[in-house]
Protein backbone atom coordinates (compact mmCIF):
# COMPACT_ATOMS: atom_id res chain seq x y z
CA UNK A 1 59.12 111.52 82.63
CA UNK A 2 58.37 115.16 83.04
CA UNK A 3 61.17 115.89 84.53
CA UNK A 4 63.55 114.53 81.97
CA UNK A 5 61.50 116.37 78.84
CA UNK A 6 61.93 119.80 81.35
CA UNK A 7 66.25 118.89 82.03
CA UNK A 8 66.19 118.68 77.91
CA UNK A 9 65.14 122.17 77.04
CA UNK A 10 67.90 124.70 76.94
CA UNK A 11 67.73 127.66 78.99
CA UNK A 12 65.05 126.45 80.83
CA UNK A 13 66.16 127.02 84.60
CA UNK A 14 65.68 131.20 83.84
CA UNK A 15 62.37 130.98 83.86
CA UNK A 16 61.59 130.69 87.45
CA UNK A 17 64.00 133.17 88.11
CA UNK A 18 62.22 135.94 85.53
CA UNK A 19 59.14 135.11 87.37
CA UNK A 20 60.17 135.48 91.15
CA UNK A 21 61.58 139.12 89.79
CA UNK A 22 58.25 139.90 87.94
CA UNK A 23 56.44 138.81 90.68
CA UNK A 24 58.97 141.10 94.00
CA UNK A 25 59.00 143.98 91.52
CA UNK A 26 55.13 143.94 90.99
CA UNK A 27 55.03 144.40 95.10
CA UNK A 28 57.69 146.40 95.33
CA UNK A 29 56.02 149.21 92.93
CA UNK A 30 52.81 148.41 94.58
CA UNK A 31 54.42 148.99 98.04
CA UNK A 32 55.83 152.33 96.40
CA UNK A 33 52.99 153.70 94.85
CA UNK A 34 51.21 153.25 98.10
CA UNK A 35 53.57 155.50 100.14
CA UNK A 36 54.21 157.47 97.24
CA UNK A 37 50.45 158.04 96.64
CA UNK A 38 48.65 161.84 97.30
CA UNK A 39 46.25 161.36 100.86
CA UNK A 40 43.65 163.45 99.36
CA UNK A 41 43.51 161.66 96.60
CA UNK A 42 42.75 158.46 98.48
CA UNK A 43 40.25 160.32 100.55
CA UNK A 44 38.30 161.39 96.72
CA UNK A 45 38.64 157.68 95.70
CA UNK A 46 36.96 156.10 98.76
CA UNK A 47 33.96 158.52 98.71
CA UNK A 48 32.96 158.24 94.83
CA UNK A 49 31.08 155.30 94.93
CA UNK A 50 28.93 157.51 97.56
CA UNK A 51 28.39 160.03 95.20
CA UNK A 52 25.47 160.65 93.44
CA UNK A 53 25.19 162.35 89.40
CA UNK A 54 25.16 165.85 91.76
CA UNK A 55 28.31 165.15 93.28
CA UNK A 56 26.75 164.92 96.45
CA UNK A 57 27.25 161.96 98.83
CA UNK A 58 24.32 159.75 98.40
CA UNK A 59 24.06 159.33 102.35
CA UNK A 60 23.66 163.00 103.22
CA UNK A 61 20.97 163.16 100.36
CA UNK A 62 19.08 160.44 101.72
CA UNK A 63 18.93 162.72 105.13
CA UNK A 64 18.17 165.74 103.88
CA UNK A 65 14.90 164.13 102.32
């Protein structure tokens, strides 16, 4: 049944195809951006959830107390 409503539509079989090619160019920027992307700017990213209101890393504060 579903499968003769789906046949009746016009234009129907470029959907899938629009989605596949959303879908590889949504990895394919990803997969850019990530070789693309600054080192030291990584290296900021993955230490601010250490840091504290100070800047400071919350780790090193804790040892310095």
């Amino acid at each position: 049944m579903y499968k003769n409503i789906l046949q009746s539509i016009a234009g129907i079989e470029i959907y899938p195809i629009i989605s596949f090619v959303i879908f590889f160019a949504f990895f394919i920027g990803l997969l850019g951006y990530v070789l693309v992307v600054n080192r030291d700017h990584v290296r900021a990213m993955k230490a601010m959830p250490l840091q504290n209101e100070n800047g400071f890393n919350a780790l090193e504060t804790e040892l310095r107390s």
